[in-house]
N, C-alpha and C. Protein backbone atom coordinates (compact mmCIF):
# COMPACT_ATOMS: atom_id res chain seq x y z
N UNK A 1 -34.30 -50.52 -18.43
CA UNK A 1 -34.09 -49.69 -17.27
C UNK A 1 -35.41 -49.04 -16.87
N UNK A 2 -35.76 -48.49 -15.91
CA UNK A 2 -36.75 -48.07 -15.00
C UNK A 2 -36.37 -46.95 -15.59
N UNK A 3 -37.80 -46.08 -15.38
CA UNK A 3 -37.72 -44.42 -15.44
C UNK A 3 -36.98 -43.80 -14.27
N UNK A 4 -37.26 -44.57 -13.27
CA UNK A 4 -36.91 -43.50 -12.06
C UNK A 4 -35.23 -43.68 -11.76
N UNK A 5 -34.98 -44.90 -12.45
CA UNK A 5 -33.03 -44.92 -12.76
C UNK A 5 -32.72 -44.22 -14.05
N UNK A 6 -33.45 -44.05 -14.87
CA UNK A 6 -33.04 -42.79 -15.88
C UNK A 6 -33.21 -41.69 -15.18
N UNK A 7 -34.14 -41.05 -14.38
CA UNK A 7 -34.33 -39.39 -14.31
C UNK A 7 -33.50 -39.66 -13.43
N UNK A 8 -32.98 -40.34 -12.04
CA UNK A 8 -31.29 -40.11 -11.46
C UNK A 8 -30.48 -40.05 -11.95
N UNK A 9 -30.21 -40.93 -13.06
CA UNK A 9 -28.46 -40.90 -13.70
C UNK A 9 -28.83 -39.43 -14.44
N UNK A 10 -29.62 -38.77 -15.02
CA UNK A 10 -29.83 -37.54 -15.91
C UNK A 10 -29.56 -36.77 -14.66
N UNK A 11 -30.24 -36.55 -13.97
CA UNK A 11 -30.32 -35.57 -12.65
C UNK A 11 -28.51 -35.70 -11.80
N UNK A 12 -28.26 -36.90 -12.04
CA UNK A 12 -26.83 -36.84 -11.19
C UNK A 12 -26.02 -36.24 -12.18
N UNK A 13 -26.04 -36.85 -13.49
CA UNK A 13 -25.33 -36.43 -14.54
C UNK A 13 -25.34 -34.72 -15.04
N UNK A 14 -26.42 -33.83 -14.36
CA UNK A 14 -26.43 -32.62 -15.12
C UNK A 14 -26.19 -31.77 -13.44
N UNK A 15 -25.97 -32.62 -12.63
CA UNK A 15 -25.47 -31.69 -11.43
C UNK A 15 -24.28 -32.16 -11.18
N UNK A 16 -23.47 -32.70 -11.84
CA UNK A 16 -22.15 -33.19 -12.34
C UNK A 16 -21.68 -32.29 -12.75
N UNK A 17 -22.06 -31.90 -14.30
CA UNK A 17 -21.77 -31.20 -15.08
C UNK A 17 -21.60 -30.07 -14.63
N UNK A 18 -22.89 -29.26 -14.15
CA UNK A 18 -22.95 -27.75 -13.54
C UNK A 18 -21.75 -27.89 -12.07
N UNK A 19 -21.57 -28.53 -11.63
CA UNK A 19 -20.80 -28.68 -10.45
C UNK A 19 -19.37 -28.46 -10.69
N UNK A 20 -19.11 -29.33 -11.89
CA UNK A 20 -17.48 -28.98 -12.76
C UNK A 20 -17.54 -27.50 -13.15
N UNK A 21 -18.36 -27.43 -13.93
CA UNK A 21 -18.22 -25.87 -14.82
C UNK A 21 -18.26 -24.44 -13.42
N UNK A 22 -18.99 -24.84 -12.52
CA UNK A 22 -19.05 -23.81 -10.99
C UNK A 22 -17.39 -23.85 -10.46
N UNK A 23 -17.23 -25.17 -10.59
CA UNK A 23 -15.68 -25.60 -9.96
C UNK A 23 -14.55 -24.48 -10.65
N UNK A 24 -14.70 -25.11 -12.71
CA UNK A 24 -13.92 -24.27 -13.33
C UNK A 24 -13.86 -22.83 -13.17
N UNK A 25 -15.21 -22.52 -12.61
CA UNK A 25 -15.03 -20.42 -12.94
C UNK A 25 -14.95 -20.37 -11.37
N UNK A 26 -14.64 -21.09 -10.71
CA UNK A 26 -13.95 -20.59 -9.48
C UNK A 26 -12.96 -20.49 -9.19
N UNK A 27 -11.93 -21.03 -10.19
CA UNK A 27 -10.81 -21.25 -9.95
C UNK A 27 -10.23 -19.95 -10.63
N UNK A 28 -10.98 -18.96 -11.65
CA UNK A 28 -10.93 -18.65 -12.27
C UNK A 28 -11.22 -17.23 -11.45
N UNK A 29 -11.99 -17.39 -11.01
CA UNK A 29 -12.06 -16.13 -10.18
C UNK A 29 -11.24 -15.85 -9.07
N UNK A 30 -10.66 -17.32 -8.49
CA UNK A 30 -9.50 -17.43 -7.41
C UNK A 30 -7.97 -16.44 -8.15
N UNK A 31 -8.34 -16.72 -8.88
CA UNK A 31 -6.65 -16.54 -10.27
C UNK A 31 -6.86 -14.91 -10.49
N UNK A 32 -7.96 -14.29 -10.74
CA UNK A 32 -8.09 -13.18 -10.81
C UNK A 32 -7.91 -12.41 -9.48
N UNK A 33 -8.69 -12.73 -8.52
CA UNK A 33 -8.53 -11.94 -7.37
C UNK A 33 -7.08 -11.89 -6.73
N UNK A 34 -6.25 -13.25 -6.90
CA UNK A 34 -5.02 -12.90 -6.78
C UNK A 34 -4.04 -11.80 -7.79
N UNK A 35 -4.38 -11.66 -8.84
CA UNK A 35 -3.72 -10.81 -10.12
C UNK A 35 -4.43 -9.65 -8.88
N UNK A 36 -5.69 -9.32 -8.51
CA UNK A 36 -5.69 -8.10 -8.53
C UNK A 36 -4.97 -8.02 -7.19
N UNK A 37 -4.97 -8.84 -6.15
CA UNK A 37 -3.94 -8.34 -4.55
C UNK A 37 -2.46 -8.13 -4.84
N UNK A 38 -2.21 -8.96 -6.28
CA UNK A 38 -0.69 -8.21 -6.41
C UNK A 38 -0.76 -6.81 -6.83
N UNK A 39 -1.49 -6.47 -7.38
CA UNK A 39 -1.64 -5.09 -8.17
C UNK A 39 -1.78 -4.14 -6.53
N UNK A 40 -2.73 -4.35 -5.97
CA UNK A 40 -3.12 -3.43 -4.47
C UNK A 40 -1.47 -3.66 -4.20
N UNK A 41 -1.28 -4.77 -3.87
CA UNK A 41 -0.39 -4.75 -3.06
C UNK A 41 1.55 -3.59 -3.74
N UNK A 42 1.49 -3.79 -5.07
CA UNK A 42 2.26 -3.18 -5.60
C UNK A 42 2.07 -1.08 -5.03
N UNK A 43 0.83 -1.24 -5.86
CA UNK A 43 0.04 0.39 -4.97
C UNK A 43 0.49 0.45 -3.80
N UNK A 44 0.42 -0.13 -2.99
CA UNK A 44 0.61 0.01 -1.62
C UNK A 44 2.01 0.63 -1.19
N UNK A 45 3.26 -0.75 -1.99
CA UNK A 45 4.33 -0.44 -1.69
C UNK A 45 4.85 0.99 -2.76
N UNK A 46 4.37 1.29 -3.49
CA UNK A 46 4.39 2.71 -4.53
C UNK A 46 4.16 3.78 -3.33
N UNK A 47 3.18 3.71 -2.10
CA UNK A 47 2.75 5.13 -1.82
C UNK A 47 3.65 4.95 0.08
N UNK A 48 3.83 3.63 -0.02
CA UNK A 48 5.06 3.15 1.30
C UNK A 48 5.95 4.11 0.43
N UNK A 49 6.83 3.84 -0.35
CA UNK A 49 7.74 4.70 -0.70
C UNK A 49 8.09 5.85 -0.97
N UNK A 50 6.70 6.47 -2.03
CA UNK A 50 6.35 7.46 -1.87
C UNK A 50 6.16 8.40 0.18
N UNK A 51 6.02 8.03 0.83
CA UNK A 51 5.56 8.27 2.41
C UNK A 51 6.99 8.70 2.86
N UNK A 52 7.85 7.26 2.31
CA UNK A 52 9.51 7.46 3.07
C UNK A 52 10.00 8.58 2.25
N UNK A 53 9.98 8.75 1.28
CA UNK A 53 10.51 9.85 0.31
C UNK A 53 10.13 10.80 1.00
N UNK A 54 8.93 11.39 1.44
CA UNK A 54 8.37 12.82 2.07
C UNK A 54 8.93 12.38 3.08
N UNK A 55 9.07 11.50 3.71
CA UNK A 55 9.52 11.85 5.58
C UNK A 55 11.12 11.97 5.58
N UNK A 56 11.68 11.73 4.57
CA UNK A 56 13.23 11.64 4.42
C UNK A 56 13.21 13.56 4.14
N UNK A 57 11.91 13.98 3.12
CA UNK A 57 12.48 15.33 2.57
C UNK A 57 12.23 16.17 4.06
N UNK A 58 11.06 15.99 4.68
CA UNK A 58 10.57 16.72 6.06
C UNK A 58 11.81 16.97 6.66
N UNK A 59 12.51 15.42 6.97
CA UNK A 59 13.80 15.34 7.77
C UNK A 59 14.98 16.48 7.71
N UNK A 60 14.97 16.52 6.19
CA UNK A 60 15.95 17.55 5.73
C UNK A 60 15.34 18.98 6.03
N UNK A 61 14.08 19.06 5.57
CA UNK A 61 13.88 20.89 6.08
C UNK A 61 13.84 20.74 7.60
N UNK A 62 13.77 20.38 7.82
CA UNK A 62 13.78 20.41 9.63
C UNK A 62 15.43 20.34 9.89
N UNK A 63 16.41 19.77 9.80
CA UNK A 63 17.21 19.79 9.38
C UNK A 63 17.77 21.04 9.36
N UNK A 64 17.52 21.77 8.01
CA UNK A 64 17.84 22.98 7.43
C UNK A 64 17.27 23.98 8.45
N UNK A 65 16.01 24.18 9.05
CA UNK A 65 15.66 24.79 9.97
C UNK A 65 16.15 25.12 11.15
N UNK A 66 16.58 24.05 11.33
CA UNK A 66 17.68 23.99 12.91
C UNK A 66 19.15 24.69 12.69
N UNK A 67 19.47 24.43 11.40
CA UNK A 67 20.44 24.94 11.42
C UNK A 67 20.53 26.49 11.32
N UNK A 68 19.36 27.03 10.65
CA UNK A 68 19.27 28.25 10.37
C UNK A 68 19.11 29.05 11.64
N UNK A 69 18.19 27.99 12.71
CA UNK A 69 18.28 28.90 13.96
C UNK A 69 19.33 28.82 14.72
N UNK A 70 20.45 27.82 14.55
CA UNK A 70 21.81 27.88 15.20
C UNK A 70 22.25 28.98 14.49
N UNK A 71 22.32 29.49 13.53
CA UNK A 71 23.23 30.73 13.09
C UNK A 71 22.35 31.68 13.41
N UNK A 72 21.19 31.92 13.66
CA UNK A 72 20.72 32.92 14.18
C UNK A 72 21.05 33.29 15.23
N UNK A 73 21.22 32.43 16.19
CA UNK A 73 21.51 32.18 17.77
C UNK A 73 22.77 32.73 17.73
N UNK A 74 23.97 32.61 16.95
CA UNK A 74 25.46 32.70 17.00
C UNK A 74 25.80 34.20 16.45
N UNK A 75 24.46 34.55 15.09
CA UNK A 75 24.27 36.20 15.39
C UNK A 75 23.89 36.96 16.31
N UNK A 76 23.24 36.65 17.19
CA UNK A 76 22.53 37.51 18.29
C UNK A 76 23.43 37.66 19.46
N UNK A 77 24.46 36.19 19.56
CA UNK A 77 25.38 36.30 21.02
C UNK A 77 26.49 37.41 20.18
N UNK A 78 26.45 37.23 19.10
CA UNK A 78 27.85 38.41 18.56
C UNK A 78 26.87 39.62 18.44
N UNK A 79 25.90 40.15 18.16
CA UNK A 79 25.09 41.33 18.17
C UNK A 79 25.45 41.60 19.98
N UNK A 80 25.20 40.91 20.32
CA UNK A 80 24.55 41.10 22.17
C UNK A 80 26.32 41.25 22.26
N UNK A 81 27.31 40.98 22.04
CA UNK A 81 28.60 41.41 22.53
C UNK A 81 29.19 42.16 22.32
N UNK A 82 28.47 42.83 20.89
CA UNK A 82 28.84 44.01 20.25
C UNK A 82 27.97 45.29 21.57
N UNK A 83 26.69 44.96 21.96
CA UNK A 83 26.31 45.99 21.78
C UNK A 83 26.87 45.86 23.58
N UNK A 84 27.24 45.05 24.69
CA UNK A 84 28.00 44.83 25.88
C UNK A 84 28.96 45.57 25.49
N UNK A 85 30.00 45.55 24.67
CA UNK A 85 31.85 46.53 24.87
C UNK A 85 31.44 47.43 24.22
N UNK A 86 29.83 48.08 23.40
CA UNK A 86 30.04 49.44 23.01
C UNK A 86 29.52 50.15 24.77
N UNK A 87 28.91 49.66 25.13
CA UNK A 87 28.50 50.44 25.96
C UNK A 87 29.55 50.73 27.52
């Protein structure tokens, strides 16, 4: 064989090699970055829920608020009628 068909088959043969092993830890890093978008993505739906939980509790004091000023309202027309037939 010729030198210059040995240093190709060596030269094809070791950018072969490095080309597989680049291939393998990419796949490898593909596999990881997905592990970690499930993880974000889990976080995500943790603080989605967490969000509905506070806007469900808001709902209720607001809620509770309204109601407190309807009975306020229903004291004041009976104050205000009391103080109409005293006079």
């Amino acid at each position: 064989m010729d030198t210059t068909q040995i240093l190709l088959i060596v030269t094809l043969g070791t950018t072969t090699v490095f080309s597989v092993i680049i291939g393998i830890q990419l796949i490898q890093v593909l596999f990881e970055l997905k592990k970690t978008l499930a993880t974000i993505n889990k976080i995500t739906e943790g603080f989605e829920a967490v969000g509905l939980n506070l806007e469900h509790g808001f709902g209720e004091i607001v809620g509770f608020v309204n109601g407190f000023k309807t009975i306020l309202k229903v004291f004041e027309i009976f104050t205000h009628k009391k103080n109409v037939q005293d006079k």
